[in-house]
Structure formats: C-alpha cells, structure tokens
N, C-alpha and C. Protein backbone atom coordinates (compact mmCIF):
# COMPACT_ATOMS: atom_id res chain seq x y z
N UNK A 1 -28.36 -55.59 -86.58
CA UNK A 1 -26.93 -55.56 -86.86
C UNK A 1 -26.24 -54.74 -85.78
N UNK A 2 -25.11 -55.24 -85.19
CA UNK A 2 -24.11 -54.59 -84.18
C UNK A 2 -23.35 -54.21 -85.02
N UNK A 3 -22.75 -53.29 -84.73
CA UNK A 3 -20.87 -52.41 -85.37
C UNK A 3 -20.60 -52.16 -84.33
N UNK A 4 -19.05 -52.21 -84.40
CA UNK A 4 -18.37 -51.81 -83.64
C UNK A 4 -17.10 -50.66 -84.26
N UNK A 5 -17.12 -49.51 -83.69
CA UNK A 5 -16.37 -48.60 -84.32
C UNK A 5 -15.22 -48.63 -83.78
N UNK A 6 -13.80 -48.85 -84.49
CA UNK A 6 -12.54 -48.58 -83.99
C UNK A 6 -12.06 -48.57 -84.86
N UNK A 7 -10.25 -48.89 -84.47
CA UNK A 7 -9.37 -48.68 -85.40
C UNK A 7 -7.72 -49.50 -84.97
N UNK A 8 -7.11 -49.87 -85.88
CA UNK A 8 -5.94 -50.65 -85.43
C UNK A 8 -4.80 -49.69 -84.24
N UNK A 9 -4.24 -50.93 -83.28
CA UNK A 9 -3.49 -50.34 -82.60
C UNK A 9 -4.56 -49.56 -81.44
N UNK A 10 -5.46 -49.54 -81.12
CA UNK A 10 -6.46 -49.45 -80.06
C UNK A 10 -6.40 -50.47 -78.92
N UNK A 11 -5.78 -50.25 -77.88
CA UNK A 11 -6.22 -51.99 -76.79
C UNK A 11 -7.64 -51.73 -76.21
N UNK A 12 -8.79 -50.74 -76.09
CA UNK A 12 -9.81 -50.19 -75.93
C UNK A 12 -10.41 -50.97 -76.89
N UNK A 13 -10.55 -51.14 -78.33
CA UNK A 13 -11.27 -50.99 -78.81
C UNK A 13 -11.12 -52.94 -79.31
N UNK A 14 -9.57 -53.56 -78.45
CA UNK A 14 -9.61 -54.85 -78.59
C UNK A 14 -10.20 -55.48 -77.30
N UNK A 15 -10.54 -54.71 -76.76
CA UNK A 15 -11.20 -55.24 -75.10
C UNK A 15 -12.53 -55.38 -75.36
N UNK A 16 -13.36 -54.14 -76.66
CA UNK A 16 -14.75 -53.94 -76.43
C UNK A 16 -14.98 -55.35 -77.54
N UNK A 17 -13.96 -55.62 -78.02
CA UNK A 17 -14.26 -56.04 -79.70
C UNK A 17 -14.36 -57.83 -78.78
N UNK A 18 -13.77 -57.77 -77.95
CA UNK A 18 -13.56 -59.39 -76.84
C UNK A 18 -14.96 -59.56 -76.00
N UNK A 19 -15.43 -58.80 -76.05
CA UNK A 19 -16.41 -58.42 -74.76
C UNK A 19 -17.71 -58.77 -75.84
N UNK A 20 -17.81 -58.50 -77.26
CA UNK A 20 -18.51 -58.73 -78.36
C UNK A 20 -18.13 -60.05 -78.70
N UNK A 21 -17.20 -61.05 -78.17
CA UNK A 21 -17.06 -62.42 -78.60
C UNK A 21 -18.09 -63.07 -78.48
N UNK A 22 -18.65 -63.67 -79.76
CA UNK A 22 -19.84 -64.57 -80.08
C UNK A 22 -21.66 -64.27 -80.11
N UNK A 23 -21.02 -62.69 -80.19
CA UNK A 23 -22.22 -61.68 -80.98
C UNK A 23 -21.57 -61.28 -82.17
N UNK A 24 -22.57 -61.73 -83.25
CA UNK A 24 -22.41 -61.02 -84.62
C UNK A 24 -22.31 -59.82 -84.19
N UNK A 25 -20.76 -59.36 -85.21
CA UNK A 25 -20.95 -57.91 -85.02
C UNK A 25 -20.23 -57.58 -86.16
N UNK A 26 -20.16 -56.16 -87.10
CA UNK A 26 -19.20 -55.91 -87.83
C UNK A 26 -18.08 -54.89 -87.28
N UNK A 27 -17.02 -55.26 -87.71
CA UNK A 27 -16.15 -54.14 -87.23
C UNK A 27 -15.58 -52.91 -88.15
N UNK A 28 -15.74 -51.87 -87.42
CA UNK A 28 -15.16 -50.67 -88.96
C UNK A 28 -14.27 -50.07 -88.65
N UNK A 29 -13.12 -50.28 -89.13
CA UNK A 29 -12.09 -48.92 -88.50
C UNK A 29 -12.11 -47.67 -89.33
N UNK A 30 -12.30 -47.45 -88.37
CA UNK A 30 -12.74 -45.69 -88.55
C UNK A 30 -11.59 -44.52 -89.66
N UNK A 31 -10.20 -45.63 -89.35
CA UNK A 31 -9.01 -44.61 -89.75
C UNK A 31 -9.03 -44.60 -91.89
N UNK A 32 -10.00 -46.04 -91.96
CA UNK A 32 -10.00 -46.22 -93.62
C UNK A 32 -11.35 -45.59 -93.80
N UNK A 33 -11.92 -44.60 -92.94
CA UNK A 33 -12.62 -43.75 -93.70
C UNK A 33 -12.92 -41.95 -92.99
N UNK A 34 -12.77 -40.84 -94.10
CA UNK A 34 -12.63 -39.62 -93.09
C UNK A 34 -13.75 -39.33 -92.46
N UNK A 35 -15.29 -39.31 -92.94
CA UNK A 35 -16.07 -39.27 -92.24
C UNK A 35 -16.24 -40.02 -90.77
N UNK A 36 -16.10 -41.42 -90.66
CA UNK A 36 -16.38 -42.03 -89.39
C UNK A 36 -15.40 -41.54 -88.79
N UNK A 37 -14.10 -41.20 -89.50
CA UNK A 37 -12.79 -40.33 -88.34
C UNK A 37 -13.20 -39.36 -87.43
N UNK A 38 -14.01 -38.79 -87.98
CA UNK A 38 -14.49 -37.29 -87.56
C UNK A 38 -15.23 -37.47 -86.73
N UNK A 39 -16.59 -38.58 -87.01
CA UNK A 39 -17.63 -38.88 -86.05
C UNK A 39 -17.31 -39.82 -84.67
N UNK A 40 -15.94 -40.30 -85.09
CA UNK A 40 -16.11 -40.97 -84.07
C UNK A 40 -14.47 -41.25 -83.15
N UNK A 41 -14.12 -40.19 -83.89
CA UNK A 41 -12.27 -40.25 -83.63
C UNK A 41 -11.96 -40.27 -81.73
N UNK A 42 -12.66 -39.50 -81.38
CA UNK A 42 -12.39 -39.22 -79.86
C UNK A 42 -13.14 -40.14 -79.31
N UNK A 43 -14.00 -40.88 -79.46
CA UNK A 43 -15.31 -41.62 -78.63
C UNK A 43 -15.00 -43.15 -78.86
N UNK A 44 -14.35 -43.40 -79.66
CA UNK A 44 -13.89 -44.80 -80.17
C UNK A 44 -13.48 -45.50 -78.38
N UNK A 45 -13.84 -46.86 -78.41
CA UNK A 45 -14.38 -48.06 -78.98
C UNK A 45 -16.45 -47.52 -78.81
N UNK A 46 -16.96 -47.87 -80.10
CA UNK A 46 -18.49 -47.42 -79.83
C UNK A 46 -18.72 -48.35 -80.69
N UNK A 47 -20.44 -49.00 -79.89
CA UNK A 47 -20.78 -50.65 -80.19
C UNK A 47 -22.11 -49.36 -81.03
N UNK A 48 -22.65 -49.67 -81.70
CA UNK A 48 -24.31 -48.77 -82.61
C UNK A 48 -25.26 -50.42 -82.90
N UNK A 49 -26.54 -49.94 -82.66
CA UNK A 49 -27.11 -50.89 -82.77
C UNK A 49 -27.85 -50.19 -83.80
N UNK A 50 -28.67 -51.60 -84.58
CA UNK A 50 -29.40 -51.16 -86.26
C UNK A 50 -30.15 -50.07 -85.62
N UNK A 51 -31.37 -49.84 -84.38
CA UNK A 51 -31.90 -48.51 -84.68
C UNK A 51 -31.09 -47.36 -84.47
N UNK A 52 -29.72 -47.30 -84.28
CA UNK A 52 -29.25 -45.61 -84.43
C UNK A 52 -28.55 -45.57 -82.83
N UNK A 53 -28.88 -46.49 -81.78
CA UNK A 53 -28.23 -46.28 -80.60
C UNK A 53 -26.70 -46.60 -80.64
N UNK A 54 -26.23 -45.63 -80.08
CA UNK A 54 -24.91 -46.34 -79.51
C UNK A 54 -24.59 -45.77 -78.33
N UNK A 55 -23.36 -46.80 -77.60
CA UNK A 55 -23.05 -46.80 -76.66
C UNK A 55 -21.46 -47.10 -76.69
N UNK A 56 -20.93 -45.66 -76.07
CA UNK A 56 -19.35 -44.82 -76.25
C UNK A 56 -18.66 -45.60 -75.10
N UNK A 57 -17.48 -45.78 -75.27
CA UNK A 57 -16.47 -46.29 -74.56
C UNK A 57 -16.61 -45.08 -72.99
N UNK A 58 -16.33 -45.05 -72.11
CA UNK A 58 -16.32 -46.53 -71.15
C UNK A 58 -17.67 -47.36 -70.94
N UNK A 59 -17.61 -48.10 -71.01
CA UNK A 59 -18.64 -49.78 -70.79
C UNK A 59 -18.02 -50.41 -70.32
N UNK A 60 -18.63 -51.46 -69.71
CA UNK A 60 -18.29 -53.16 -68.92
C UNK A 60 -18.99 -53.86 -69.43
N UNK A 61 -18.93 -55.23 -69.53
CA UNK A 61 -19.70 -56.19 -69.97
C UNK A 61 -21.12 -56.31 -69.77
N UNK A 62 -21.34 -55.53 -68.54
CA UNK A 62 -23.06 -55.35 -67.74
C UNK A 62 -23.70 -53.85 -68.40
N UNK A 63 -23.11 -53.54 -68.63
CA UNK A 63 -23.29 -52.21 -69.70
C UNK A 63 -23.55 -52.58 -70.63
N UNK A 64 -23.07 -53.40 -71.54
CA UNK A 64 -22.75 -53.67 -73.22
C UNK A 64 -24.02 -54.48 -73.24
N UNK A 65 -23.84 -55.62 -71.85
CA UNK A 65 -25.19 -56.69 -72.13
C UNK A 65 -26.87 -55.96 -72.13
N UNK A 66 -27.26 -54.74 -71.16
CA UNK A 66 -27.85 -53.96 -71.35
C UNK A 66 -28.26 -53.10 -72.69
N UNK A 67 -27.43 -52.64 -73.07
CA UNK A 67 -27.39 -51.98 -74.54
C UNK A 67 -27.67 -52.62 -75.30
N UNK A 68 -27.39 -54.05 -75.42
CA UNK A 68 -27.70 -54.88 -76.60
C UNK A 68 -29.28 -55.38 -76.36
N UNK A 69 -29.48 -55.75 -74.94
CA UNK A 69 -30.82 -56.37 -74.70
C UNK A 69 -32.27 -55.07 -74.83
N UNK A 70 -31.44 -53.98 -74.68
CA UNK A 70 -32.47 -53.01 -75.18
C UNK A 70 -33.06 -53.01 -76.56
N UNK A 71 -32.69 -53.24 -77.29
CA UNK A 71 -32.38 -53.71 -78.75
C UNK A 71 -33.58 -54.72 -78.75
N UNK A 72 -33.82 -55.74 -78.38
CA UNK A 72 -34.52 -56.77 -77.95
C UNK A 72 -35.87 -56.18 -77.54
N UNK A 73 -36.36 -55.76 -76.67
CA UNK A 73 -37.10 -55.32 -75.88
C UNK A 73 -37.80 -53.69 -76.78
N UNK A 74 -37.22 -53.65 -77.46
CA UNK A 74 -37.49 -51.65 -78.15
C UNK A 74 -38.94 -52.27 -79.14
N UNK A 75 -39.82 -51.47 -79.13
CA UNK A 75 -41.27 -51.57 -79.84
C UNK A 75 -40.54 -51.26 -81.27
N UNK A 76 -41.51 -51.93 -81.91
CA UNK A 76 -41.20 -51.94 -83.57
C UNK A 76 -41.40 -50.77 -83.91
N UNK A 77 -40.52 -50.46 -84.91
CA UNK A 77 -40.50 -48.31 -85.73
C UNK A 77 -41.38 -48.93 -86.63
C-alpha cells in the first residue's frame, strides 16, 4: 500500500499526488487529523510505503520511481 500525506490547498502535494497517477495510492490529509498534523505538518507532500519508508517532499519523478521500486526489490520481514 502507497499513502500519500497532504492536505487541501497544497500545489506540492497536487504535483506529488500527479506524479502518483496510475499507482494505487491512498490519500490522507493530514489537516482532518491532529496526530498526522503534527507528524507530518512541515514535511508534507510524503509518499510511505507499507514497510514504514517514506520519502519527504522534495522528489522528482526519478526519485519517487526509485522509492517505490525499492519496495519491490526489499527481502521479505
């Protein structure tokens, strides 16, 4: 599972959320909850992959494609 952490009124976090076009991903905005506010208020747009990685705004598409293909490639927990 991909997430993507943001929040409305972000153009950051509608660039990373475009760049995620036609990868499942869920999106959470951060502002409808106080905990993820806290964790992630300054670092927003951030893509987390199911084992616990994420990867904080700034990224490029060659970045993001990396991060995700690690995901792929990571030995079973």
């Amino acid at each position: 599972m991909i997430r993507l952490y943001g929040k409305k009124d972000c153009h950051l976090c509608d660039e990373a959320r475009s760049m995620l076009s036609g990868i499942s991903a869920e999106y959470l905005d951060i502002s409808e909850d106080f905990s993820l506010l806290a964790r992630y208020g300054l670092r927003i747009p951030v893509i987390a992959r199911s084992d616990g990685a994420e990867l904080d705004w700034p990224f490029d598409r060659e970045e993001l494609n990396r991060f995700l293909a690690q995901a792929l490639h990571a030995p079973d927990q």
